[in-house]
C-alpha atoms as a PDB file:
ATOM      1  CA  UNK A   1      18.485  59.791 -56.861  1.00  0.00           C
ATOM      2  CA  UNK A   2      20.851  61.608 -54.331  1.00  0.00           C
ATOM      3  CA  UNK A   3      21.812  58.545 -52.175  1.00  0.00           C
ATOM      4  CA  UNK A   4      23.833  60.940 -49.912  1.00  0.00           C
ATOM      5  CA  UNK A   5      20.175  62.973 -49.116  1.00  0.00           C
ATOM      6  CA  UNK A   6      20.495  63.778 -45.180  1.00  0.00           C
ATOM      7  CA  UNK A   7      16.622  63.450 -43.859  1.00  0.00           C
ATOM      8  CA  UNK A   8      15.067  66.425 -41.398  1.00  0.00           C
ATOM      9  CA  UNK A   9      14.302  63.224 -38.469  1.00  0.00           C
ATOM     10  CA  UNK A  10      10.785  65.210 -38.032  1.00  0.00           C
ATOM     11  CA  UNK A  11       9.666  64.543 -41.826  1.00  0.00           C
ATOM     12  CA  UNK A  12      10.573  61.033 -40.635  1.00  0.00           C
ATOM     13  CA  UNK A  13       8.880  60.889 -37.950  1.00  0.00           C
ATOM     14  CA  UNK A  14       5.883  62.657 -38.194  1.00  0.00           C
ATOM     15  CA  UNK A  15       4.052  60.555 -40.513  1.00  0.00           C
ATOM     16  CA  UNK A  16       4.692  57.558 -39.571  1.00  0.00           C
ATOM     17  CA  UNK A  17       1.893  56.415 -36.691  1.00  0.00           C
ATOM     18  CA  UNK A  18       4.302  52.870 -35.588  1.00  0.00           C
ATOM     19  CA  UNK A  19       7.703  52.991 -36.026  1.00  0.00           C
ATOM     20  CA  UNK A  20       8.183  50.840 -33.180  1.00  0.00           C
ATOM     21  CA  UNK A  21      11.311  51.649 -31.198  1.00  0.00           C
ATOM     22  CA  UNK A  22      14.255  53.833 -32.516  1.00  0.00           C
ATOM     23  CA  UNK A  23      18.017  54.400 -32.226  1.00  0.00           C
ATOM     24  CA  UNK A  24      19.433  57.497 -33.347  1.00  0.00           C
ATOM     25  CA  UNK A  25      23.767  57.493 -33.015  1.00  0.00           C
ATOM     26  CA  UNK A  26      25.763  60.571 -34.546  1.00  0.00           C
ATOM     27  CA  UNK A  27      27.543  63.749 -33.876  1.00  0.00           C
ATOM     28  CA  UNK A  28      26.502  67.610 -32.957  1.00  0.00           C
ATOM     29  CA  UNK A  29      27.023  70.460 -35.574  1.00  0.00           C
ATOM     30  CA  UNK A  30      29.557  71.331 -34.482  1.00  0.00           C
ATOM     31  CA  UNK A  31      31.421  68.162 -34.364  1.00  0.00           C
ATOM     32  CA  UNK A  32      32.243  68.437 -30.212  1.00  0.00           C
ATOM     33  CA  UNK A  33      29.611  66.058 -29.098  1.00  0.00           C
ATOM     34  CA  UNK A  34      28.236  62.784 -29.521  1.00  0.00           C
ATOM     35  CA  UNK A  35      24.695  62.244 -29.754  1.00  0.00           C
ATOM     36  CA  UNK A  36      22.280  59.314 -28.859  1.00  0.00           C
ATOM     37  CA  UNK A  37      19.003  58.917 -28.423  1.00  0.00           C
ATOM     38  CA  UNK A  38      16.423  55.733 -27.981  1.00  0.00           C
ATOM     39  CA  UNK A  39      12.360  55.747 -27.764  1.00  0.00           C
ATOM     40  CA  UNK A  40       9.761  53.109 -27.461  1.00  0.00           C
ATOM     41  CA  UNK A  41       6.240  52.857 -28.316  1.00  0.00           C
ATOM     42  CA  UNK A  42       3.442  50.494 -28.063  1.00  0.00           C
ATOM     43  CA  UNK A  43       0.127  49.033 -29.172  1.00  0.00           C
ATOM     44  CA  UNK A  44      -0.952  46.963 -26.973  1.00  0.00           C
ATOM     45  CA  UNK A  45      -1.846  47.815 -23.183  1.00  0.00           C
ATOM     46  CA  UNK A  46       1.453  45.568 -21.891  1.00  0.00           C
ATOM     47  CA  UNK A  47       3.526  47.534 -23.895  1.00  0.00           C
ATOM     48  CA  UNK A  48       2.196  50.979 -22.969  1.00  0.00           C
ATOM     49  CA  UNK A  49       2.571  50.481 -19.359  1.00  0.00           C
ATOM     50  CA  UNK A  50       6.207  51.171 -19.169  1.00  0.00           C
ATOM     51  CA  UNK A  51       8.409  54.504 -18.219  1.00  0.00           C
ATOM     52  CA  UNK A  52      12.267  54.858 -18.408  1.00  0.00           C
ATOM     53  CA  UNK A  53      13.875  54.881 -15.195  1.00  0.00           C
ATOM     54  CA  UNK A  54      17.516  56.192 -14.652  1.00  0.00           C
ATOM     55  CA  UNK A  55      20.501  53.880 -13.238  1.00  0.00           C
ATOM     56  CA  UNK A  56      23.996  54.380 -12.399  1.00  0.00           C
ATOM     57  CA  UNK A  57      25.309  53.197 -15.601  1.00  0.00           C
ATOM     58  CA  UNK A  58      22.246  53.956 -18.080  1.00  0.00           C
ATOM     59  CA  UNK A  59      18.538  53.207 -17.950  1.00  0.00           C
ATOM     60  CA  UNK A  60      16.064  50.278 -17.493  1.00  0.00           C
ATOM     61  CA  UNK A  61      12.454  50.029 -18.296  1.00  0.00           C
ATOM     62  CA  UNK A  62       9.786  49.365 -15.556  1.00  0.00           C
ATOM     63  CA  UNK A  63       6.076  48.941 -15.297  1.00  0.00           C
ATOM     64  CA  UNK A  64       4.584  52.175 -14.860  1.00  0.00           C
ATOM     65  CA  UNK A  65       1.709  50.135 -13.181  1.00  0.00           C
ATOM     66  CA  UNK A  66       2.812  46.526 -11.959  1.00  0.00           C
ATOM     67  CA  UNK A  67      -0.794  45.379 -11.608  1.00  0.00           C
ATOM     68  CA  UNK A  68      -0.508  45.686 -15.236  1.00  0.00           C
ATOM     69  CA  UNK A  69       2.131  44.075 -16.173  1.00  0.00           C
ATOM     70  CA  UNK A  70       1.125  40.754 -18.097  1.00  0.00           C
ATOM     71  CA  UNK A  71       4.503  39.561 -19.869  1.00  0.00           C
ATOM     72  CA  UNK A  72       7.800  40.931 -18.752  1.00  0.00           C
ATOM     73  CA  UNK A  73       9.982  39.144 -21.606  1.00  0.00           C
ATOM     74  CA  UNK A  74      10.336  41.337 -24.002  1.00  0.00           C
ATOM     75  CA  UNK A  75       8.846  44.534 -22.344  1.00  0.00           C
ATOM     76  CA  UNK A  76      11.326  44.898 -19.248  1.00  0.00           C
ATOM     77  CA  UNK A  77      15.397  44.947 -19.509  1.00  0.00           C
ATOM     78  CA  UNK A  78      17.776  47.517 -19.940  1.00  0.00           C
ATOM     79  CA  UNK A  79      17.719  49.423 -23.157  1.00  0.00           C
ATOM     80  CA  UNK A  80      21.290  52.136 -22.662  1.00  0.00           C
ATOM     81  CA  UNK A  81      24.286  50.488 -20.309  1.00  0.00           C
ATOM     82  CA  UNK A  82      28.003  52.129 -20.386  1.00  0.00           C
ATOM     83  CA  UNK A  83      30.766  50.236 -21.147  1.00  0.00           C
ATOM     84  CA  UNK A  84      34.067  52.207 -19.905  1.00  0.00           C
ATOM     85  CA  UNK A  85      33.345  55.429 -22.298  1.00  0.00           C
ATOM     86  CA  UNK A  86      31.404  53.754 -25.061  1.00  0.00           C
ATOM     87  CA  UNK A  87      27.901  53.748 -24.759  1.00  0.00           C
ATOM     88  CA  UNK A  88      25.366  50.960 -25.420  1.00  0.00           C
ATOM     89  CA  UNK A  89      22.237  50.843 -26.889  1.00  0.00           C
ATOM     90  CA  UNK A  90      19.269  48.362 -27.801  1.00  0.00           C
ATOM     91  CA  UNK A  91      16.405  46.978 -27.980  1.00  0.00           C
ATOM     92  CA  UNK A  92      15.921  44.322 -25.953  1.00  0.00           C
ATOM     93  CA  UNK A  93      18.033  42.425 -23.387  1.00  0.00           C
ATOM     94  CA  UNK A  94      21.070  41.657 -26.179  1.00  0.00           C
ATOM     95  CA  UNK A  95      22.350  45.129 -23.807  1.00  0.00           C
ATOM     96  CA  UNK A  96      23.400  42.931 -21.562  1.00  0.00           C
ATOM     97  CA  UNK A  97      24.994  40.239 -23.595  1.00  0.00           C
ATOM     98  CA  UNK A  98      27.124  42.887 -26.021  1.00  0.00           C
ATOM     99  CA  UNK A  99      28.139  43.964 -22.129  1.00  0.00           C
ATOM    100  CA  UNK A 100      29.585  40.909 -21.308  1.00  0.00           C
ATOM    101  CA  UNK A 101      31.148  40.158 -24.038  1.00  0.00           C
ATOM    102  CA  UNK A 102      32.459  43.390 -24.364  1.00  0.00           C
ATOM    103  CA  UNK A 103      34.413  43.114 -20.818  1.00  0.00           C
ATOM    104  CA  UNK A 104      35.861  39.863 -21.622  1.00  0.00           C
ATOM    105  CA  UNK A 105      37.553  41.828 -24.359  1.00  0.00           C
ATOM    106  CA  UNK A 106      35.256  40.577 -27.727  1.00  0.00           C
ATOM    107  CA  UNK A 107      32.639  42.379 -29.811  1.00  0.00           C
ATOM    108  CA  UNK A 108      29.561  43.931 -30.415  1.00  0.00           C
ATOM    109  CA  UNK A 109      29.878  41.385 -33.417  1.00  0.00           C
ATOM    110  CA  UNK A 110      30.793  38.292 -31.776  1.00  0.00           C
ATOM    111  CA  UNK A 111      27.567  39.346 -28.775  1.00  0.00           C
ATOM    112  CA  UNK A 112      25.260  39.472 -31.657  1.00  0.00           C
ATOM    113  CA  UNK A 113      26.251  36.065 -33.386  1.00  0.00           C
ATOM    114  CA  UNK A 114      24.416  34.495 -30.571  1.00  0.00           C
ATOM    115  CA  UNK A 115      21.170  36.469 -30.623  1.00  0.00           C
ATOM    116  CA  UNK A 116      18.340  36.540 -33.090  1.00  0.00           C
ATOM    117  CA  UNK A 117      15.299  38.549 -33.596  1.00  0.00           C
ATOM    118  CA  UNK A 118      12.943  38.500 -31.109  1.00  0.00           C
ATOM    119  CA  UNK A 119      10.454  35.076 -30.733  1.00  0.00           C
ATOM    120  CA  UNK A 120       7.004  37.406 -31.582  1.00  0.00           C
ATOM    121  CA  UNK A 121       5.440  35.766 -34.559  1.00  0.00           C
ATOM    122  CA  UNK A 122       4.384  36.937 -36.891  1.00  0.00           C
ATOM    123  CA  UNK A 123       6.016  40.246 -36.309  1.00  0.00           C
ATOM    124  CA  UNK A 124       9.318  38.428 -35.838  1.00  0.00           C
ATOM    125  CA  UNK A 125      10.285  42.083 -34.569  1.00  0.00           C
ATOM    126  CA  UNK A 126      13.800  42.960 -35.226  1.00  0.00           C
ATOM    127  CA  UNK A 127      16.638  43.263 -32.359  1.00  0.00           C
ATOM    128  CA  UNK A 128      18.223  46.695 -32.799  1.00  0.00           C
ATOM    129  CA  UNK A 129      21.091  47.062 -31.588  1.00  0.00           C
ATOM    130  CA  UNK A 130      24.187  50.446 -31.236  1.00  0.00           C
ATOM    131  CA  UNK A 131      27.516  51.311 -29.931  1.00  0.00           C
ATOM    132  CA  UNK A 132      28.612  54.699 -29.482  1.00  0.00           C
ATOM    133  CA  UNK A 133      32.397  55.111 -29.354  1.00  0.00           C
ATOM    134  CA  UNK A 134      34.152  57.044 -27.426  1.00  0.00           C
ATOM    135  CA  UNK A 135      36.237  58.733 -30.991  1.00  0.00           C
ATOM    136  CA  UNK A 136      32.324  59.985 -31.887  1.00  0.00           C
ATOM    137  CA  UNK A 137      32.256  56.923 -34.261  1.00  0.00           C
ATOM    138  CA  UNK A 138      29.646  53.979 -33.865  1.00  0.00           C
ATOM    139  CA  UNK A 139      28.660  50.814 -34.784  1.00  0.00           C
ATOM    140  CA  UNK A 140      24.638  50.012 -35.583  1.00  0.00           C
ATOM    141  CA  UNK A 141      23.104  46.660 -36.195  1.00  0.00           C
ATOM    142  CA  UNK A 142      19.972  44.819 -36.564  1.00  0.00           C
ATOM    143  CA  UNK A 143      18.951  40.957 -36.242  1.00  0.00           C
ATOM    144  CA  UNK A 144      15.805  40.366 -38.313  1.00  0.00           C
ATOM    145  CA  UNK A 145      13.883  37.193 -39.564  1.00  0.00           C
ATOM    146  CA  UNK A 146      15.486  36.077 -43.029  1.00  0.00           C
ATOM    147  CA  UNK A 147      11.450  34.852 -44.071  1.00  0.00           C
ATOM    148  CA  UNK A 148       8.200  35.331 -42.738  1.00  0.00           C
ATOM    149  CA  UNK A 149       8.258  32.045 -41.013  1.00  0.00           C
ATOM    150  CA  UNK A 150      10.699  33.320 -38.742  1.00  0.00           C
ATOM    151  CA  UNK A 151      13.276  29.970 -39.161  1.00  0.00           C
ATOM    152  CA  UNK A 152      16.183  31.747 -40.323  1.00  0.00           C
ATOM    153  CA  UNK A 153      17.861  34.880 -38.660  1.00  0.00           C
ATOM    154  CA  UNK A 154      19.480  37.444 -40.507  1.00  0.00           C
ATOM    155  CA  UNK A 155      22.578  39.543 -38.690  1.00  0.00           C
ATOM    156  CA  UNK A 156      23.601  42.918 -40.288  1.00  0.00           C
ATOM    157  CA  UNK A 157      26.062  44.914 -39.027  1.00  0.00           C
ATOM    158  CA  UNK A 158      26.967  49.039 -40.254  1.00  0.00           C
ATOM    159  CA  UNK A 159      30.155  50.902 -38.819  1.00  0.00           C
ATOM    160  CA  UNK A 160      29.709  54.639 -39.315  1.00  0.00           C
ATOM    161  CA  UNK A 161      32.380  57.733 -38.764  1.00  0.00           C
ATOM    162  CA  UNK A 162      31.424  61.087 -36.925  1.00  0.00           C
ATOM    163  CA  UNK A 163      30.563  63.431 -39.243  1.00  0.00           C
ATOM    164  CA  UNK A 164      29.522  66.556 -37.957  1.00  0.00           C
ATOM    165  CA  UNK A 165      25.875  66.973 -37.766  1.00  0.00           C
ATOM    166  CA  UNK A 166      24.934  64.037 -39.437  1.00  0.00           C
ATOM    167  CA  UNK A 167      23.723  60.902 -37.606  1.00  0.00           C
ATOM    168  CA  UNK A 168      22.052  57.479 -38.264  1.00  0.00           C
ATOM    169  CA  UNK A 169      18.474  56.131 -37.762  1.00  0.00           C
ATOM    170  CA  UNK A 170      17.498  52.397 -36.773  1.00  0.00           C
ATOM    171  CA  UNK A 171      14.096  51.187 -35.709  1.00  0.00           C
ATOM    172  CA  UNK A 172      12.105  48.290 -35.623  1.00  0.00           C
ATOM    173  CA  UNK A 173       9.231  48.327 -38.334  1.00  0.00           C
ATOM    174  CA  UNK A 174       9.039  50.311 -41.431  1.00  0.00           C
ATOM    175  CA  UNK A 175       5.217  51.039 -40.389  1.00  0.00           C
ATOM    176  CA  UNK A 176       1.977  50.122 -39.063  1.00  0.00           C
ATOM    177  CA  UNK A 177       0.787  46.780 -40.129  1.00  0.00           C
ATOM    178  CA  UNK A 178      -0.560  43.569 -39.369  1.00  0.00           C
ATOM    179  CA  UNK A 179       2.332  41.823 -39.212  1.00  0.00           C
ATOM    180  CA  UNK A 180       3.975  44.828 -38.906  1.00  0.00           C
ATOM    181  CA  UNK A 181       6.859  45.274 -41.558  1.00  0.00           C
ATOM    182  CA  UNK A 182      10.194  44.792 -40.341  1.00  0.00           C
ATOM    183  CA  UNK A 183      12.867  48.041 -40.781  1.00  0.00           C
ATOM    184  CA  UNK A 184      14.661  47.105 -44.166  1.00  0.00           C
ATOM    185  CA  UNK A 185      17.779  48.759 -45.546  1.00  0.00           C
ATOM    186  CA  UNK A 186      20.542  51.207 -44.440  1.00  0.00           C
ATOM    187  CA  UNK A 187      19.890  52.735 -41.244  1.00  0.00           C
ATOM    188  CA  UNK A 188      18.868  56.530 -42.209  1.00  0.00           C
ATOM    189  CA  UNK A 189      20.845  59.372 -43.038  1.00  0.00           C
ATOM    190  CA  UNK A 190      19.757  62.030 -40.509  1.00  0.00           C
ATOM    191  CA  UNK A 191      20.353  66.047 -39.655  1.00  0.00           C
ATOM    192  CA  UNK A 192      21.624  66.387 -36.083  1.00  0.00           C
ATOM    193  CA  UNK A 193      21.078  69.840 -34.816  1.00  0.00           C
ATOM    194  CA  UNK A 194      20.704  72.179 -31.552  1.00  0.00           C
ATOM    195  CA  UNK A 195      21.203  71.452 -27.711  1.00  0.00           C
ATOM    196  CA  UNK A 196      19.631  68.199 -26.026  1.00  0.00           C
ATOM    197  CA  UNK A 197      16.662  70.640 -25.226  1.00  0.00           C
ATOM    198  CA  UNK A 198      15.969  71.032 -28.670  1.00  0.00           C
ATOM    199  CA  UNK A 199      17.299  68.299 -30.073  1.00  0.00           C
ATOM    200  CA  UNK A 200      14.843  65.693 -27.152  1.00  0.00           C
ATOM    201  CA  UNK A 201      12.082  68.186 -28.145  1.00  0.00           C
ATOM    202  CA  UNK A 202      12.160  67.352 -31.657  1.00  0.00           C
ATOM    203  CA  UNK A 203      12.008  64.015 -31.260  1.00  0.00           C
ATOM    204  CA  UNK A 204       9.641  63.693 -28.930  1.00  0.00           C
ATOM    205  CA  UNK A 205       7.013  66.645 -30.587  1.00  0.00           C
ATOM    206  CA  UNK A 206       6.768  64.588 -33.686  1.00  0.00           C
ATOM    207  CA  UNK A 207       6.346  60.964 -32.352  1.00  0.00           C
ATOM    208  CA  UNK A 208       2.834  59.826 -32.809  1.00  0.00           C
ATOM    209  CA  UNK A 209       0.927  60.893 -29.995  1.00  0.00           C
ATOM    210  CA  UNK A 210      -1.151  57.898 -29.065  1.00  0.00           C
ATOM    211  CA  UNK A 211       1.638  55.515 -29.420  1.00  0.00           C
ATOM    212  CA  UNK A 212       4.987  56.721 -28.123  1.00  0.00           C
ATOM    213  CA  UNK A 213       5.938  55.776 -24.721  1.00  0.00           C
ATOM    214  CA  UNK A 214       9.183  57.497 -23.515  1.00  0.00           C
ATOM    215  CA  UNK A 215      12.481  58.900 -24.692  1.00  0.00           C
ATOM    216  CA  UNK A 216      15.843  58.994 -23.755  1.00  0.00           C
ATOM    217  CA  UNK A 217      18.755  61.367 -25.454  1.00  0.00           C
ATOM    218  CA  UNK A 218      21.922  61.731 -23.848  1.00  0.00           C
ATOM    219  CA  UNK A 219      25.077  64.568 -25.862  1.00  0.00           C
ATOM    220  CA  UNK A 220      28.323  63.313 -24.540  1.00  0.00           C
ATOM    221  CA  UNK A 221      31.399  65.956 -24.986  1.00  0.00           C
ATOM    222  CA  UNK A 222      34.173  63.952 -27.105  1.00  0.00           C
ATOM    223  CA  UNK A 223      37.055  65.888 -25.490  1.00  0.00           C
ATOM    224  CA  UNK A 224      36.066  66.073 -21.588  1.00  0.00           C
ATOM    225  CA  UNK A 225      33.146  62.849 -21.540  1.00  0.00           C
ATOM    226  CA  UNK A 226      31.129  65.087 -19.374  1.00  0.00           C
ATOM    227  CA  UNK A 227      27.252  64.279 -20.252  1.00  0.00           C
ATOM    228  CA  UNK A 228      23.676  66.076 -20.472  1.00  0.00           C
ATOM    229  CA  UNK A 229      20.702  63.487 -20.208  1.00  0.00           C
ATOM    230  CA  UNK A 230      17.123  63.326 -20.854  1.00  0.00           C
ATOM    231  CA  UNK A 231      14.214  60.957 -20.119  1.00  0.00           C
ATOM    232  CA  UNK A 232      10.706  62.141 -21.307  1.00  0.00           C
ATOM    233  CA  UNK A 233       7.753  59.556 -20.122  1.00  0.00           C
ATOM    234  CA  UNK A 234       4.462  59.662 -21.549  1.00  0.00           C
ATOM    235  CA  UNK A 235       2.823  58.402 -18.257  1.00  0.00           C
ATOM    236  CA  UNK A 236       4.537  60.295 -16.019  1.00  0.00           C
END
């Protein structure tokens, strides 16, 4: 067993019809950028009426058709914020509370002591969260339920290095399923390569068709911080 195998993110991908909703953190090939990228998908009707939409600081989620909208809770919030030149990412609405704790000078650790999964049973779906640094490095973490009764919350926390074309990949449920098996493990070793263009195609080409929703990828240069962004929306 080569527990240092670096997966092709397609092969990952690909096959697997629910994933749920996915963080990929890491580093270019050639070591001068820092890469992140976040997608959601959905089942139900609720959760398939959404697009990204682009803010000053990062991107929200919004009904792509409000007349549709049924349950904002856990649909709507603010998956990518900045935070100086380290870059957020999540799941859910713990965005906001790694934010503020951030800027009163504690951690992504100390946000996520006071979160827990998210209150779906029996899915008990996981809260994913990231934190891109601005050194390349970054920090991954997910909040799952420690039984399938969903009364005990289980915090994990992973602190990776950039390592040139190499990058890590969290998301939500292993699978399709009914409940749907929470992600379990190591976030994935994963190959890193080409421009945004290619890199946001790749992702996006092999994410099942009739359940992914929209993507977001953003390559920040380590030396300069200049970015390159992308937001792909399957309904618009």
């Amino acid at each position: 067993m080569n527990v240092y195998e670096t997966y092709d993110i397609a092969f990952l991908l690909k096959d697997n019809t629910y994933p749920g909703r996915g963080i990929i953190l890491g580093t270019s090939e050639d070591g001068e950028t820092a890469v992140a990228a976040y997608f959601i998908m959905g089942r139900s009707v609720n959760s398939r009426n959404r697009v990204f939409v682009e803010e000053p600081d990062g991107i929200r989620t919004e009904a792509f058709d409000p007349s549709k909208l049924s349950d904002p809770s856990l649909i709507i919030y603010h998956p990518v914020r900045e935070m100086g030149r380290s870059l957020i990412v999540t799941n859910g609405d713990q965005t906001d509370t790694i934010r503020d704790f951030m800027e009163r000078g504690e951690t992504l650790e100390q946000a996520l002591r006071t979160r827990e999964f998210e209150p779906d049973g029996p899915n008990w779906t996981p809260r994913i969260s990231g934190l891109l640094c601005p050194d390349g490095s970054y920090k991954m973490s997910i909040l799952k339920s420690a039984d399938p009764e969903g009364s005990a919350c289980a915090r994990i926390f992973f602190e990776y290095p950039a390592i040139k074309g190499q990058g890590r990949f969290l998301h939500t449920y292993v699978c399709d399923g009914d409940p749907i098996p929470t992600f379990t493990g190591e976030p994935e070793r994963v190959a890193i390569s080409g421009d945004i263009d290619e890199f946001t195609a790749l992702l996006w080409d092999n994410l099942n068709q009739d359940n992914k929703i929209s993507l977001f990828v953003r390559y920040t240069n380590l030396k300069t911080g200049e970015t390159q962004q992308r937001i792909l929306n399957k309904n618009r």
